[in-house]
Protein backbone atom coordinates (compact mmCIF):
# COMPACT_ATOMS: atom_id res chain seq x y z
CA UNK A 1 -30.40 -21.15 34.60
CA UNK A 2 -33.62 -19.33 34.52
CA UNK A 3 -37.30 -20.55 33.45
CA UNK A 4 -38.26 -18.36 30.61
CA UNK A 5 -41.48 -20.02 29.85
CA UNK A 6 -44.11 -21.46 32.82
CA UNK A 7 -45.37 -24.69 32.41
CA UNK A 8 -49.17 -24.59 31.38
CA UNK A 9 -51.42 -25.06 34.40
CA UNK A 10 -52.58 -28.50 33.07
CA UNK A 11 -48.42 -29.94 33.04
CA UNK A 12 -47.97 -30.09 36.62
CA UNK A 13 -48.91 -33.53 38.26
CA UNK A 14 -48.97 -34.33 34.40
CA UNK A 15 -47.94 -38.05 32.92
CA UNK A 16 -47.49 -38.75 29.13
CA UNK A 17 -48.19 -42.22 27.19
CA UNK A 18 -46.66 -42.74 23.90
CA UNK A 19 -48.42 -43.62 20.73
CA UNK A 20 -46.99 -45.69 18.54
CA UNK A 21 -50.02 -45.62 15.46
CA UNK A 22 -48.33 -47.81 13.15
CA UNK A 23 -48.00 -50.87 15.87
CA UNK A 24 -50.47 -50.39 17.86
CA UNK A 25 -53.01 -52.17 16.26
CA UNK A 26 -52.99 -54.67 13.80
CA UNK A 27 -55.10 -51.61 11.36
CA UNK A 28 -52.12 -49.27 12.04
CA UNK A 29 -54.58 -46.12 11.54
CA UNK A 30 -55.30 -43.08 13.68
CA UNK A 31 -58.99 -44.49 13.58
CA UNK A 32 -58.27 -47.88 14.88
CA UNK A 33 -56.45 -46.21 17.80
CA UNK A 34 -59.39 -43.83 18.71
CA UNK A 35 -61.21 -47.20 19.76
CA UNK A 36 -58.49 -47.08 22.67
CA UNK A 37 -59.11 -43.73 24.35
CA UNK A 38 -61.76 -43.98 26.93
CA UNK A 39 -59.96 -46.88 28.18
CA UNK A 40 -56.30 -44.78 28.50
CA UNK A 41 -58.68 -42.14 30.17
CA UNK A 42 -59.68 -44.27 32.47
CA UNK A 43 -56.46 -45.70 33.26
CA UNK A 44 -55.79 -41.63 34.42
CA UNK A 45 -53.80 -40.87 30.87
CA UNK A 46 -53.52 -37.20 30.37
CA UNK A 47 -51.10 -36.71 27.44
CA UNK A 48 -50.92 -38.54 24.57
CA UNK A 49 -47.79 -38.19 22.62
CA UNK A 50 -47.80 -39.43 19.07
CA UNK A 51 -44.92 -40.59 17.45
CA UNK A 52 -44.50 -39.22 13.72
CA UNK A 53 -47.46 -39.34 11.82
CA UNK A 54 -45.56 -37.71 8.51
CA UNK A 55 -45.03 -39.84 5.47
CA UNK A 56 -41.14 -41.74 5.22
CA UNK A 57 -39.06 -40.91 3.01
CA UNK A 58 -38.59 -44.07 0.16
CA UNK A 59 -34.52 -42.77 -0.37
CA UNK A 60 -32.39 -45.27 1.24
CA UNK A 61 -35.60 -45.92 3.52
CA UNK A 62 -34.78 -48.95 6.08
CA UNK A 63 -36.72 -51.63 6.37
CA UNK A 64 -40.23 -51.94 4.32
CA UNK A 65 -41.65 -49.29 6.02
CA UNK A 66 -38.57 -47.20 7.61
CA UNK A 67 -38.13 -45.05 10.22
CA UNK A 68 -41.15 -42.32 11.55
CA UNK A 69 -37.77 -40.13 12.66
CA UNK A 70 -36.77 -39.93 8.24
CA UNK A 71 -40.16 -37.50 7.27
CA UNK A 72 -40.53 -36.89 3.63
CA UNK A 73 -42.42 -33.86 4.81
CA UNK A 74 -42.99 -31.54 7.93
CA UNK A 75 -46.95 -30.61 7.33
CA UNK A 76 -48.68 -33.94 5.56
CA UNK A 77 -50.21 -37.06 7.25
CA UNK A 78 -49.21 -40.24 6.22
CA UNK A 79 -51.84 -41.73 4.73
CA UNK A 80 -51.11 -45.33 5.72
CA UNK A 81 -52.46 -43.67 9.49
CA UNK A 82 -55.21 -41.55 8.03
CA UNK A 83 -56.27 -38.28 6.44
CA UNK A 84 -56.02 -35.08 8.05
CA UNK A 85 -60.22 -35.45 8.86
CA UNK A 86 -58.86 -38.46 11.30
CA UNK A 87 -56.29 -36.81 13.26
CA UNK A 88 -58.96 -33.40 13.84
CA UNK A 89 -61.63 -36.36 14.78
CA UNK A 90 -59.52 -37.87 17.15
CA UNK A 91 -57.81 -34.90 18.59
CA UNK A 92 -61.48 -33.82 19.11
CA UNK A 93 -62.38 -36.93 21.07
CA UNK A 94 -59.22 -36.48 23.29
CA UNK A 95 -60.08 -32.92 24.12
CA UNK A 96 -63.75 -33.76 24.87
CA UNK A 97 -62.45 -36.74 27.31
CA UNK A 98 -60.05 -34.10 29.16
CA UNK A 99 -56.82 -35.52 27.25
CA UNK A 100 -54.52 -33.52 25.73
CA UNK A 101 -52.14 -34.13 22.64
CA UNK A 102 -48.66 -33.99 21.59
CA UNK A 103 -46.88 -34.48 18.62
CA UNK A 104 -43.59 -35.56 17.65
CA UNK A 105 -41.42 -33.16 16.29
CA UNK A 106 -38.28 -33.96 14.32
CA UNK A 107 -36.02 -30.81 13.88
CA UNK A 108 -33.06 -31.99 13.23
CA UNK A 109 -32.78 -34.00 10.27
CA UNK A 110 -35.54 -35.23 7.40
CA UNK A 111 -35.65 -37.93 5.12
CA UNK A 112 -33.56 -37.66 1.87
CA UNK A 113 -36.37 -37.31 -0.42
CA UNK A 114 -37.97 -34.63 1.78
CA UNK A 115 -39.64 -32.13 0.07
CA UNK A 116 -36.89 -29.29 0.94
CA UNK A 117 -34.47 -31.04 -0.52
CA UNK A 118 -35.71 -30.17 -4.12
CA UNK A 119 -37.23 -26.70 -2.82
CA UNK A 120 -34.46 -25.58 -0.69
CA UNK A 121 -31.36 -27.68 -1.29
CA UNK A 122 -28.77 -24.96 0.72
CA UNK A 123 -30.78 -25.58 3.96
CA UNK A 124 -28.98 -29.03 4.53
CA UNK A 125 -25.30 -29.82 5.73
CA UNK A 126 -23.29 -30.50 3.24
CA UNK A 127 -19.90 -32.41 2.93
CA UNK A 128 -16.64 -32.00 1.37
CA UNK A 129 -18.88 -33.19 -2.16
CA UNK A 130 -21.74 -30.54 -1.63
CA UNK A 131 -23.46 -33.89 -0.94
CA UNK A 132 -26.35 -33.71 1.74
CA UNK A 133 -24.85 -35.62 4.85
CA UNK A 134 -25.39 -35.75 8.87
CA UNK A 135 -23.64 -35.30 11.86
CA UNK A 136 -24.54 -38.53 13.77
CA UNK A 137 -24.11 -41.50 11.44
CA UNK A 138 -28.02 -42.39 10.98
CA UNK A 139 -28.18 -44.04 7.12
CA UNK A 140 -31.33 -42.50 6.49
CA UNK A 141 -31.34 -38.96 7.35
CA UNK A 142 -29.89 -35.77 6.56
CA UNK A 143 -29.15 -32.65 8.85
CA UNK A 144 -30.97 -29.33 8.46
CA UNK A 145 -28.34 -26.65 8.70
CA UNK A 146 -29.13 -24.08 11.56
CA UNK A 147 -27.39 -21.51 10.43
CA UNK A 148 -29.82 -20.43 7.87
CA UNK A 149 -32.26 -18.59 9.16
CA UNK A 150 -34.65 -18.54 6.56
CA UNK A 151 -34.82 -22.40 7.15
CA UNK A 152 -35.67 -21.53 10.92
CA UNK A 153 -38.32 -19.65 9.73
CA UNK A 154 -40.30 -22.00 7.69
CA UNK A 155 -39.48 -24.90 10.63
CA UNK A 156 -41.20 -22.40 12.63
CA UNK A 157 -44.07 -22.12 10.05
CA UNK A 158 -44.62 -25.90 9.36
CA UNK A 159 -44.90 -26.20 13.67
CA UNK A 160 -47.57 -24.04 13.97
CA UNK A 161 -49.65 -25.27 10.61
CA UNK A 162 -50.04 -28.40 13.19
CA UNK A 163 -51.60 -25.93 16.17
CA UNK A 164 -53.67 -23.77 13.74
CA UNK A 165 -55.33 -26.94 11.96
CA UNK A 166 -55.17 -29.95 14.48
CA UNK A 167 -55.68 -27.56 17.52
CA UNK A 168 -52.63 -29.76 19.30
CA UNK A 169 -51.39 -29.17 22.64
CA UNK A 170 -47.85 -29.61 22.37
CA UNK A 171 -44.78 -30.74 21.09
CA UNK A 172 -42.55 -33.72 22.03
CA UNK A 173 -39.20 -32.76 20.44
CA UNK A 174 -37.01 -35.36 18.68
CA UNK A 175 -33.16 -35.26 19.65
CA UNK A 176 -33.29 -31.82 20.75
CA UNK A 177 -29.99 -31.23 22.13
CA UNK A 178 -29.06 -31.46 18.72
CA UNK A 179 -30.44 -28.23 17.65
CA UNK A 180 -29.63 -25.23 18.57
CA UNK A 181 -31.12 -24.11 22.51
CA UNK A 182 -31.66 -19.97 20.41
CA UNK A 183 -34.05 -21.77 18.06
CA UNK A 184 -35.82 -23.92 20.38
CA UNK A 185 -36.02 -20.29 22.59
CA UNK A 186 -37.60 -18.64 19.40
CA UNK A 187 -39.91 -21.16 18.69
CA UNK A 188 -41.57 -21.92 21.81
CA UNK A 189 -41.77 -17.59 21.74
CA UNK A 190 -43.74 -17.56 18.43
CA UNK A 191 -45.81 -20.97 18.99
CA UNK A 192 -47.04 -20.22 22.62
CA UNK A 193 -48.47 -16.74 21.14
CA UNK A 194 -51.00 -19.43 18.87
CA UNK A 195 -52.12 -21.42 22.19
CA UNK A 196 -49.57 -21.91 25.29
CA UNK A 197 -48.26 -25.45 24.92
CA UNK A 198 -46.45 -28.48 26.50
CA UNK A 199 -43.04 -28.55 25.73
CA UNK A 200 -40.98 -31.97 25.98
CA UNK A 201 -37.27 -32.40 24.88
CA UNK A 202 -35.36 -35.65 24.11
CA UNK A 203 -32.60 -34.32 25.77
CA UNK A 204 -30.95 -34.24 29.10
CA UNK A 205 -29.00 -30.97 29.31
CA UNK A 206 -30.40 -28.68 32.31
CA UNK A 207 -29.65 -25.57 30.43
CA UNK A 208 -32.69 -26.79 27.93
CA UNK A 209 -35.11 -26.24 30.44
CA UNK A 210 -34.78 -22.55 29.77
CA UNK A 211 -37.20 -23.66 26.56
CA UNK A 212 -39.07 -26.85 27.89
CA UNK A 213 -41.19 -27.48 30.81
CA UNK A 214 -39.68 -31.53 30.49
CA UNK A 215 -36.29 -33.22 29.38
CA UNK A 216 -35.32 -36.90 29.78
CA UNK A 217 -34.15 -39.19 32.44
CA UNK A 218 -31.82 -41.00 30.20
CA UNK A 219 -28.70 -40.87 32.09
CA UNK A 220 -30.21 -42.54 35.20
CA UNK A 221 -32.48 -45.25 32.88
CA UNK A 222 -28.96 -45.99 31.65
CA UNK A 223 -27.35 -46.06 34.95
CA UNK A 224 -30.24 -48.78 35.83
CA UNK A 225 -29.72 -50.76 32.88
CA UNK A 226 -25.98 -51.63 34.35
CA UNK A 227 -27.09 -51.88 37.89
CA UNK A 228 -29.07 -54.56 36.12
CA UNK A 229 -26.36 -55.94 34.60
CA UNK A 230 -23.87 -56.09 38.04
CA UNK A 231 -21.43 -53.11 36.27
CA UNK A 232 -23.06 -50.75 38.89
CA UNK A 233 -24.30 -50.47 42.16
CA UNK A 234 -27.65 -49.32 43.49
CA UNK A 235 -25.65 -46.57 45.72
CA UNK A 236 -24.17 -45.19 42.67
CA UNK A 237 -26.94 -44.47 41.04
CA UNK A 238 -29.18 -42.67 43.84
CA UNK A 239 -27.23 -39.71 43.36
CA UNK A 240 -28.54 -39.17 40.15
CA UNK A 241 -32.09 -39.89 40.86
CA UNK A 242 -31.04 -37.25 43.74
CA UNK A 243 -30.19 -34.79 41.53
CA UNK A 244 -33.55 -34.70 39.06
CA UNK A 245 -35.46 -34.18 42.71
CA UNK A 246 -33.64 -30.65 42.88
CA UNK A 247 -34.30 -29.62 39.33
CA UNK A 248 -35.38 -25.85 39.84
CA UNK A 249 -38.86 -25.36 39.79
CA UNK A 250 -40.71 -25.09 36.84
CA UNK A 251 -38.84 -28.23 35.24
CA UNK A 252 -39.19 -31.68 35.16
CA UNK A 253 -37.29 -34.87 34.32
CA UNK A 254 -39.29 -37.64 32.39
CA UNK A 255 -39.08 -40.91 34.03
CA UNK A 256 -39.69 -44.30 32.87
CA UNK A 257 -39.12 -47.78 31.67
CA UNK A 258 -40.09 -48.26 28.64
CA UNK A 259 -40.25 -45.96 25.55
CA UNK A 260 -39.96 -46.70 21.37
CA UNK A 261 -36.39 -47.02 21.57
CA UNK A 262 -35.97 -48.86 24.74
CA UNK A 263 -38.70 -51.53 23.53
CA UNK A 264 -37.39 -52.17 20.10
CA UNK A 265 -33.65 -51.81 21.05
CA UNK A 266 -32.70 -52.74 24.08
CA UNK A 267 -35.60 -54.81 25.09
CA UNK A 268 -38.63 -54.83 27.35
CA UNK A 269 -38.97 -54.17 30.78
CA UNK A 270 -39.16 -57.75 31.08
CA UNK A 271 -36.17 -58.94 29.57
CA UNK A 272 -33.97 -55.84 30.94
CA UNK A 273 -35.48 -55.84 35.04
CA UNK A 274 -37.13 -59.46 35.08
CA UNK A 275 -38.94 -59.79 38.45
CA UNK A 276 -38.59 -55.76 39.16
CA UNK A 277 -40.11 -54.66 36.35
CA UNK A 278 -43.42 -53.74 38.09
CA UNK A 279 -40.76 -52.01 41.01
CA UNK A 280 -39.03 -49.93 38.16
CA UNK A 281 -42.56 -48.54 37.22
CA UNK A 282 -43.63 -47.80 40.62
CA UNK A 283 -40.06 -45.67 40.74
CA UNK A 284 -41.40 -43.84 37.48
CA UNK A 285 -44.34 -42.78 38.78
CA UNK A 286 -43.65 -41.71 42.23
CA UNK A 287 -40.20 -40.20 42.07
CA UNK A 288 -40.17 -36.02 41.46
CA UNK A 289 -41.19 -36.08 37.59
CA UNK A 290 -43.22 -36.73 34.62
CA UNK A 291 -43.79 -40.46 34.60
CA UNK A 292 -44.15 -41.98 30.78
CA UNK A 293 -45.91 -44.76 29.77
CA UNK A 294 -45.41 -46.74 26.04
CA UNK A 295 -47.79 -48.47 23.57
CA UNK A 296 -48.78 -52.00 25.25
CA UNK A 297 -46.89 -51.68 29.06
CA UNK A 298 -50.55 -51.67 30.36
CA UNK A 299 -51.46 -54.87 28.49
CA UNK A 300 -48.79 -55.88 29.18
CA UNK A 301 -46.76 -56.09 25.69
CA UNK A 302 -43.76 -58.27 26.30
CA UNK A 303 -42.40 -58.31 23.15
CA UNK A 304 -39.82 -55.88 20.87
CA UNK A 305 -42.32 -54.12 18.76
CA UNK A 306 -40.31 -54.13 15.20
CA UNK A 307 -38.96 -50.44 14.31
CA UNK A 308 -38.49 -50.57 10.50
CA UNK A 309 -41.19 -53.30 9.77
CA UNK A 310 -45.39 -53.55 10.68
CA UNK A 311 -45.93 -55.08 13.79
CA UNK A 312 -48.57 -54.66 16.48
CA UNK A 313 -49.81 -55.18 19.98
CA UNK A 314 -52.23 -58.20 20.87
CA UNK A 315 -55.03 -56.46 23.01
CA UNK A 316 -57.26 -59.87 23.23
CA UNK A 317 -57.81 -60.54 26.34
CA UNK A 318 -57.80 -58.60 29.81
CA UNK A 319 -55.78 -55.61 30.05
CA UNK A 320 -53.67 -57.00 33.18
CA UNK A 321 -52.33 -54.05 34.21
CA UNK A 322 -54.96 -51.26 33.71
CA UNK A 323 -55.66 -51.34 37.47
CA UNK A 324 -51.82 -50.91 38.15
CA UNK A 325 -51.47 -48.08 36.33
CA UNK A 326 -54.83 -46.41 37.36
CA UNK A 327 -54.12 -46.70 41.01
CA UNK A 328 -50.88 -44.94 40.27
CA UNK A 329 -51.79 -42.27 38.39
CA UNK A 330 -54.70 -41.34 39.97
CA UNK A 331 -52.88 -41.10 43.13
CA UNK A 332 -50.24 -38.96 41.96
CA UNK A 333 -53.07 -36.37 41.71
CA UNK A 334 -54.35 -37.12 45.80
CA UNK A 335 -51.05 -36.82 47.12
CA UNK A 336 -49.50 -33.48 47.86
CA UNK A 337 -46.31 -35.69 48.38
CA UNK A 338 -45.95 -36.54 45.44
CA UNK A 339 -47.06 -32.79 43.53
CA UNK A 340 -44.68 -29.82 42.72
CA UNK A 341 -42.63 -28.58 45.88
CA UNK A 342 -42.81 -31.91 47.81
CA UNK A 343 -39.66 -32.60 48.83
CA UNK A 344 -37.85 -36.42 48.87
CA UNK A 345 -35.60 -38.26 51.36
CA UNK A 346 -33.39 -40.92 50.41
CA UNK A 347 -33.51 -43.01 53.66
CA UNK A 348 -30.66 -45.71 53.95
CA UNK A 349 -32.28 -49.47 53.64
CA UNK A 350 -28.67 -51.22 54.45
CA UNK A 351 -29.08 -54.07 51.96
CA UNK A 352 -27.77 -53.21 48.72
CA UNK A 353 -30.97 -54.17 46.54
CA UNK A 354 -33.36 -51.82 48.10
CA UNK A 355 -34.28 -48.38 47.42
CA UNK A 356 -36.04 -46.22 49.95
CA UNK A 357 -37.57 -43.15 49.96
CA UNK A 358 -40.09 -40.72 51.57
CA UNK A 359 -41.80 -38.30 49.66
CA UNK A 360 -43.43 -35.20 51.81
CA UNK A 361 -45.40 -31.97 51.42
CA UNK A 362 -46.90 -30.78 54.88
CA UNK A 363 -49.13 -33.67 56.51
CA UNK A 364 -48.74 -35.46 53.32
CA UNK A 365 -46.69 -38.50 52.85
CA UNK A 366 -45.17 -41.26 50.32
CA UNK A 367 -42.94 -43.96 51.81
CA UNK A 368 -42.13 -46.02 49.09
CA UNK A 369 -39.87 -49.48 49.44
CA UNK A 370 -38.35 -51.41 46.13
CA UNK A 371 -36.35 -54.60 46.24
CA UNK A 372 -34.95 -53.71 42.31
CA UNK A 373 -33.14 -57.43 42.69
CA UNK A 374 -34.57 -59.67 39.57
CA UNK A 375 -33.28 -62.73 41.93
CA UNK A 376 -32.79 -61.71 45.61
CA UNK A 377 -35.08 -61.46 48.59
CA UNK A 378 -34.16 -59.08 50.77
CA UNK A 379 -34.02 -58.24 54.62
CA UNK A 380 -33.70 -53.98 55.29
CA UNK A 381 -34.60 -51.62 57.42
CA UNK A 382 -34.32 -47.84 57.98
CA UNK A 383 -34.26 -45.34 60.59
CA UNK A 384 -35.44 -41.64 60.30
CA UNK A 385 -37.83 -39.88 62.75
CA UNK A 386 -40.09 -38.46 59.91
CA UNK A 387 -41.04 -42.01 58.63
CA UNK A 388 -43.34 -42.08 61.84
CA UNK A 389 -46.97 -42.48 61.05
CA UNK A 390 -49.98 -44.42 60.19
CA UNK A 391 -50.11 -45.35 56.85
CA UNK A 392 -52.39 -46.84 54.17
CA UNK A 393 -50.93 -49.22 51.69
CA UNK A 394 -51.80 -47.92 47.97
CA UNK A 395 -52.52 -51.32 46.62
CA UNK A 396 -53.97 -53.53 49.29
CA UNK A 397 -55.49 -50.77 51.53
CA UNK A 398 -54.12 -52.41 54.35
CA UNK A 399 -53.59 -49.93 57.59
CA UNK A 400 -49.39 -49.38 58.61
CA UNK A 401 -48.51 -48.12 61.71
CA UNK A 402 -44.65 -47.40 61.68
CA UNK A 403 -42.39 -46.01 64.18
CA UNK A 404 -39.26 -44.05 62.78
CA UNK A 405 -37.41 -47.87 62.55
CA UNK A 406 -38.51 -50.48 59.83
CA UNK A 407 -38.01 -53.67 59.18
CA UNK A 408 -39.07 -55.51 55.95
CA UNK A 409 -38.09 -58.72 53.86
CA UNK A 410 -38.88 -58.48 50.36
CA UNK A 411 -39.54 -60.95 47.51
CA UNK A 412 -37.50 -60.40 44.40
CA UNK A 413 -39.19 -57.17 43.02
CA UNK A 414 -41.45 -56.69 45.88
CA UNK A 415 -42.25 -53.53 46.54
CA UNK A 416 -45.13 -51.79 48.83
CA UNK A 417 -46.34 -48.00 48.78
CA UNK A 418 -47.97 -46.41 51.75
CA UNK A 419 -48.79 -43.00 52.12
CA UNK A 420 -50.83 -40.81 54.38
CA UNK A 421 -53.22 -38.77 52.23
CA UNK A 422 -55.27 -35.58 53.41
CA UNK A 423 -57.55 -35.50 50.34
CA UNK A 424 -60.31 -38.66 50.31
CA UNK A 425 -58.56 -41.29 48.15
C-alpha cells in the first residue's frame, strides 16, 4: 500500500472531538456551541469535527427530528443550527484560537427527499421497480450510484463549496468503505488543490489509507466491548491493538471510547467499562493514534444522548474531567514517545486484567499500566530491561524509580502513567 497524499503538518500528534450541535446544548445552534470553545482549547482540543449540519430529509424521516446521516441537501445549513453567517463566525473563532475544523461528509447515501432526487433521479440505485433503494437496510436513506460519473462530479463540487465559503479544514467521511476507494482518490486530488486538508474515514480497511491520513479503530473497540462482556480475553485482543502500532507511516488509526454511535447505541463508557472507563481513555490517548473525544465525555455525560429526538448535555456545574483530558492531551505533544516513529512494547503483566506497555522514541519514555477489570484488583508484574528508569507519574507528579522488574496491585480500573520526558512538562 502506498501513501499518496501526506498528512498536513498540523495532523501529526493531532486529536479530534466530535460535535454533536443539535445535543449539545439545550439551544441546539452553532451559536450556543461557540460559547464552548475556549474551554475545548484549553482542554488541548485541536480538531473539531461536526456532525451533519445539512437539513433532514422529512420522507420517511425517523423520529421527530431524524437522522443528521439522511441530508435533504449536500451545500445548505440547517437552519434549526444556524445560518451560513454562524458557521463562517464560528469557524473564524476556531481558527483564531489555533483549532481547526472538520465536517461530516455523507457520500454514500442522502435522504429521500434530497434535492437530486427531483434534479437527477438516474444518480441513485435503483431496484427491480426503478424504485430508489440502498444497499445496507437503513429505512431512511437511499444510495448514490457510483457509477455515474457525472454524479461524482457534482459530489466533488458540493465538497469544495464547503472549503471555498466556510474556509474548513477537513473532512470526516461517513461510511467510507462504502464508496468507491477511485473516488475518494479523486476527490482528495481536486479538494487538496483548494487548501491541503485532514482527511478521516469511517472505515477500517488499510488499503483506504492510500486516500486518508486516519481510519477507525472499530474492530479492536469491538473486540473490547466482548472482553467486557467475558466472550474474549485481554490476550486476544493485544494483537490487534499490535497491529494499528505498525500501520505504515503516514497513517493513523482513530482510537477511542466513545463516539455518536457508541453513546446512543450501545451505551456510555460507563455502562459498557464501569470502573475502567477512565483506563479505556487513557488507552485512547496514549496508544500509536489519533485519540477522539465525543460531546459531554469531559463533563462527564453519562447518559445515551437520543439519536432521532432533541436531547442535550447538562453543563451546570464543574466540568469534572477537563483536567483529565488536558493533562493528556497536552502531554501527547511533550512526549516524543508518544509522537510519530515512537515505537511500542507490549510487556507481559501475567494477570489476565492488565495491559502493559512502553512507549519509546530515543531518551523518551511512556510506561503505561491498566487494570481494564470493572470488578477485579489486580497483582502483576513485568520484566524487560528497557523499563529501567526514573520516572514521573503524569497525574500525581510523584518521582518512580524502576528497575527492569515491577510489581503493582491495582484497584479495579486503576491505572498509573509515568514517563520520562526531555522537553519541560
Amino acid at each position: 500500500m502506498s501513501i499518496a497524499f501526506p498528512i498536513v503538518s498540523w495532523g501529526n500528534g493531532t486529536n479530534i472531538y466530535e460535535v454533536n450541535v443539535r445535543q449539545y446544548t439545550q439551544e441546539g445552534t452553532l451559536k450556543a456551541f461557540m460559547k464552548h470553545i475556549p474551554r475545548l482549547r484549553k482542554m488541548g482540543i485541536d480538531i473539531l469535527w461536526f456532525m451533519p449540519i445539512t437539513p433532514i430529509s422529512i420522507e420517511k424521516r425517523q423520529g421527530t427530528y431524524g437522522s443528521y446521516y439522511a441530508a435533504s441537501s449536500y451545500v445548505d445549513i440547517d437552519s434549526a443550527y444556524g445560518t451560513p453567517d454562524d458557521l463562517k463566525e464560528l469557524i473564524r473563532e476556531a481558527h483564531e484560537f489555533g483549532m481547526k475544523v472538520i465536517i461530516d461528509w455523507v457520500a454514500n447515501h442522502t435522504g429521500y427527499d434530497h434535492q437530486w432526487t427531483e434534479k437527477y433521479p438516474d444518480w441513485y440505485r435503483k431496484d427491480d421497480k426503478g424504485n430508489f433503494t440502498g444497499l445496507y437496510g437503513w429505512v431512511d436513506v437511499i444510495d448514490l450510484n457510483y457509477n455515474i460519473p457525472d454524479m461524482r462530479m457534482e459530489m466533488i463540487r458540493s465538497m469544495k463549496h464547503w472549503i471555498k465559503e466556510y474556509d474548513i479544514d477537513g473532512f470526516r467521511c461517513d461510511m467510507a468503505r462504502t464508496v468507491p476507494l477511485d473516488f475518494w482518490i479523486e476527490a482528495r486530488s481536486e479538494c487538496d488543490v483548494l487548501k491541503p486538508l485532514f482527511w478521516l474515514a469511517e472505515c477500517e480497511i488499510m488499503d483506504y489509507h492510500e486516500a486518508f491520513d486516519v481510519t477507525y479503530g472499530w474492530e479492536a473497540l469491538r473486540a473490547i466491548d466482548k472482553y467486557m462482556k467475558g466472550e474474549m480475553t485481554l490476550a486476544e485482543i493485544i494483537p490487534l491493538f499490535t497491529i494499528y502500532s505498525r500501520y505504515p507511516i503516514g497513517s493513523r488509526k482513530l482510537l477511542f471510547t466513545s463516539n455518536h454511535d457508541e453513546n446512543s447505541d450501545h451505551g456510555t463508557e460507563y455502562e459498557k467499562y464501569g470502573a475502567a472507563a477512565g483506563a479505556m481513555a487513557v488507552l485512547s490517548c496514549t496508544w500509536p493514534g489519533i485519540p477522539l473525544i465525543y460531546s459531554g465525555q469531559e463533563k462527564p455525560n453519562k447518559k445515551r444522548l437520543a439519536f432521532f429526538e432533541k436531547d442535550y448535555i447538562d453543563w451546570d456545574g464543574e466540568v469534572g474531567l477537563h483536567g483529565f483530558y488536558k493533562t493528556l492531551l497536552g502531554f501527547r505533544k511533550k512526549n516524543k514517545a508518544l509522537q510519530e516513529n515512537a515505537s511500542v512494547l507490549m510487556l507481559p503483566s501475567n494477570h489476565p486484567d492488565v495491559l502493559v506497555y512502553l512507549c519509546r522514541a530515543g531518551q523518551d519514555k511512556v510506561l503505561v499500566m491498566l487494570n481494564l477489570s470493572k470488578q477485579k484488583s489486580a497483582a502483576f508484574n513485568f520484566d524487560h530491561p528497557a523499563v529501567s528508569g526514573m520516572y514521573r507519574d503524569l497525574f500525581t507528579q510523584e518521582l518512580v524509580s524502576l528497575t527492569r522488574r515491577g510489581n503493582f496491585n491495582f484497584t479495579a480500573g486503576e491505572y498509573r502513567v509515568l514517563h520520562i520526558t526531555t522537553q519541560p512538562y
